[in-house]
C-alpha atoms as a PDB file:
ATOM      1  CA  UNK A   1     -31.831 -25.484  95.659  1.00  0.00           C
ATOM      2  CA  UNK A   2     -30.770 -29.257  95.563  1.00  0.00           C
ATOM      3  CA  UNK A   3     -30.978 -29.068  91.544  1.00  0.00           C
ATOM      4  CA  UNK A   4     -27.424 -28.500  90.082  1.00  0.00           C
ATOM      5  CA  UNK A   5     -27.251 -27.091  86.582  1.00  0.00           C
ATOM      6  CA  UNK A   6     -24.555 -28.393  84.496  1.00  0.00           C
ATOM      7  CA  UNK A   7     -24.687 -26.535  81.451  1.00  0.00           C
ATOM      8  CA  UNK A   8     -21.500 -25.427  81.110  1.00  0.00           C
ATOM      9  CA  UNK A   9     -19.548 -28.055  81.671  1.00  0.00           C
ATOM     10  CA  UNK A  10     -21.443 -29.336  78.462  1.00  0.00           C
ATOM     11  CA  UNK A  11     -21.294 -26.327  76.516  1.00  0.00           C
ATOM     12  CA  UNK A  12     -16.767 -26.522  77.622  1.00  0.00           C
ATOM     13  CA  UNK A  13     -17.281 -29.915  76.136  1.00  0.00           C
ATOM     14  CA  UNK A  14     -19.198 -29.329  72.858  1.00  0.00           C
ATOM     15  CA  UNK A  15     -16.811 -25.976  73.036  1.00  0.00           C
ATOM     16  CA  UNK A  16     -20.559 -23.787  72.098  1.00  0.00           C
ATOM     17  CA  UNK A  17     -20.598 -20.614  73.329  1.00  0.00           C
ATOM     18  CA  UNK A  18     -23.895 -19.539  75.775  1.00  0.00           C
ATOM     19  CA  UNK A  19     -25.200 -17.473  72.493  1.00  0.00           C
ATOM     20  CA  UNK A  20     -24.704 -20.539  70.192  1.00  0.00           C
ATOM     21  CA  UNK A  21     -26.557 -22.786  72.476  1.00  0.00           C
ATOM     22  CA  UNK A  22     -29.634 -20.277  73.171  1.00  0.00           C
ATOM     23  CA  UNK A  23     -29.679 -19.692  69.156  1.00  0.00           C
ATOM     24  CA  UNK A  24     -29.839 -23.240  67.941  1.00  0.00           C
ATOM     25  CA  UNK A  25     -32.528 -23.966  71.443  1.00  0.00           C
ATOM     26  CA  UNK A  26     -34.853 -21.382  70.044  1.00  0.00           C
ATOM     27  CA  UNK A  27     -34.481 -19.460  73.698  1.00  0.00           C
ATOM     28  CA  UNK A  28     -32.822 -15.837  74.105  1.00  0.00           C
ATOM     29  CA  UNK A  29     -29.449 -15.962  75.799  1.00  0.00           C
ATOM     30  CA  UNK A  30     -31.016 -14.228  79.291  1.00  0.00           C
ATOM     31  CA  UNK A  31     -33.006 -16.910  79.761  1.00  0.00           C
ATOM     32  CA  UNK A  32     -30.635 -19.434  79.058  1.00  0.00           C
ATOM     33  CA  UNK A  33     -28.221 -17.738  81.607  1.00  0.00           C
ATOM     34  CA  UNK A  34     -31.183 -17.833  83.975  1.00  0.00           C
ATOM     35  CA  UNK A  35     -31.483 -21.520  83.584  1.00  0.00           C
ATOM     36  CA  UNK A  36     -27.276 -21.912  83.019  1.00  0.00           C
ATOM     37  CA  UNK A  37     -26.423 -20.166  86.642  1.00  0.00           C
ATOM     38  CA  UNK A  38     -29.447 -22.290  88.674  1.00  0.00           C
ATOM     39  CA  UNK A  39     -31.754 -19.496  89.353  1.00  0.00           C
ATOM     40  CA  UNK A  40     -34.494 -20.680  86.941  1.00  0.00           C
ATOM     41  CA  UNK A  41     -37.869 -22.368  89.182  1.00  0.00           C
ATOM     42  CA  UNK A  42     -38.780 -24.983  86.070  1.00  0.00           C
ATOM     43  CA  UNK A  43     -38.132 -25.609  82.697  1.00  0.00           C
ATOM     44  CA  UNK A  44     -39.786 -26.706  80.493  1.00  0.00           C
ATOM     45  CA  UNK A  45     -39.713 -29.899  78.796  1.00  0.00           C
ATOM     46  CA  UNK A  46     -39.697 -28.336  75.346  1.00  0.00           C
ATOM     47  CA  UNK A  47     -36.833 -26.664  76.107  1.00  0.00           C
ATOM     48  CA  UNK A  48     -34.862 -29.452  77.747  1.00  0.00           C
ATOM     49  CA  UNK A  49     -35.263 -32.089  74.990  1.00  0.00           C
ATOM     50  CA  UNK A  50     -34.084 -29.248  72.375  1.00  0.00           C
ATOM     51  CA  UNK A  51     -30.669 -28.277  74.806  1.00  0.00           C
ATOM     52  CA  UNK A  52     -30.039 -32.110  74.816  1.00  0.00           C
ATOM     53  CA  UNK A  53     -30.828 -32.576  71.136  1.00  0.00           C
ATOM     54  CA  UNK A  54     -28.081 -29.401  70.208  1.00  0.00           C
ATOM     55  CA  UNK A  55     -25.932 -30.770  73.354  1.00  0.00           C
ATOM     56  CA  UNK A  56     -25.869 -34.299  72.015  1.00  0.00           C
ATOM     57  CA  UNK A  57     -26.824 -35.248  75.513  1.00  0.00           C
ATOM     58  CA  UNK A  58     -29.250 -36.653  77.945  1.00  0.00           C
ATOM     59  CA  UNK A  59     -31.155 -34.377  80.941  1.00  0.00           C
ATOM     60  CA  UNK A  60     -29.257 -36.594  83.199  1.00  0.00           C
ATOM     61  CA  UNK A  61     -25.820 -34.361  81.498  1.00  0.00           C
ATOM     62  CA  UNK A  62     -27.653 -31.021  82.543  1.00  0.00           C
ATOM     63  CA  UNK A  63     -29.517 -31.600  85.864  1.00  0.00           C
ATOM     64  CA  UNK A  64     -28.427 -33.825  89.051  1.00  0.00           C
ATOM     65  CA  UNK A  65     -29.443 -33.750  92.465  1.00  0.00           C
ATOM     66  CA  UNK A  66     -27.565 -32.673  95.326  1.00  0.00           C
ATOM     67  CA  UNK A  67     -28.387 -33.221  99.315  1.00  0.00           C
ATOM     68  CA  UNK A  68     -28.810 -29.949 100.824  1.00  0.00           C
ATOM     69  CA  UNK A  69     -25.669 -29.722 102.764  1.00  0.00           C
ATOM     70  CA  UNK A  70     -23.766 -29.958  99.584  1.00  0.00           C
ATOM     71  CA  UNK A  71     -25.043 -26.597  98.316  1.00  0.00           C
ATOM     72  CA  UNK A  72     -23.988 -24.428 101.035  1.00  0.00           C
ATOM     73  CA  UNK A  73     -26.855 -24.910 103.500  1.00  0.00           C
ATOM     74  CA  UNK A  74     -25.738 -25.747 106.794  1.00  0.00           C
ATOM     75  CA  UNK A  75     -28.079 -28.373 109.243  1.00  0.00           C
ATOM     76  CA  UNK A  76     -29.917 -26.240 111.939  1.00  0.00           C
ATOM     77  CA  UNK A  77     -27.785 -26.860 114.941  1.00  0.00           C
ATOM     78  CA  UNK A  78     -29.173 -28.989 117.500  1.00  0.00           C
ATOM     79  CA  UNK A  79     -31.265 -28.179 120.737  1.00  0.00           C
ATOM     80  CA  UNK A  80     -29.822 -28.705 124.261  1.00  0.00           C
END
């Protein structure tokens, strides 16, 4: 998925653990491993104004883009 998750490097920065963070969010700590390791398919506003407002940070901290080819996928190779 092009969406990068950077949780963690804000949680090493605040130095929170993954239980902290979930805690003071309001979410349980599966889900915010879910969302933490880039599996999650959405989140939900809610929950990503309250991991900024505990983070100190803006989404822009926690989510970025990435081109496909960045994340592993490799361009179809081309037809003779």
């Amino acid at each position: 998925m092009p969406i990068a998750v950077d949780i963690d490097v804000m949680l090493a920065r605040r130095k929170m653990s993954v239980g902290e963070l979930a805690e003071r969010v309001g979410i349980t700590p599966a889900n915010l491993a879910v969302l933490k390791n880039g599996r999650a398919k959405a989140v939900r506003f809610a929950t990503l104004a309250a991991l900024c407002e505990v983070l100190e940070c803006q989404p822009g901290d926690l989510l970025r883009w990435e081109a496909e080819d960045a994340v592993g996928t490799s361009p179809a190779p081309a037809q003779a």
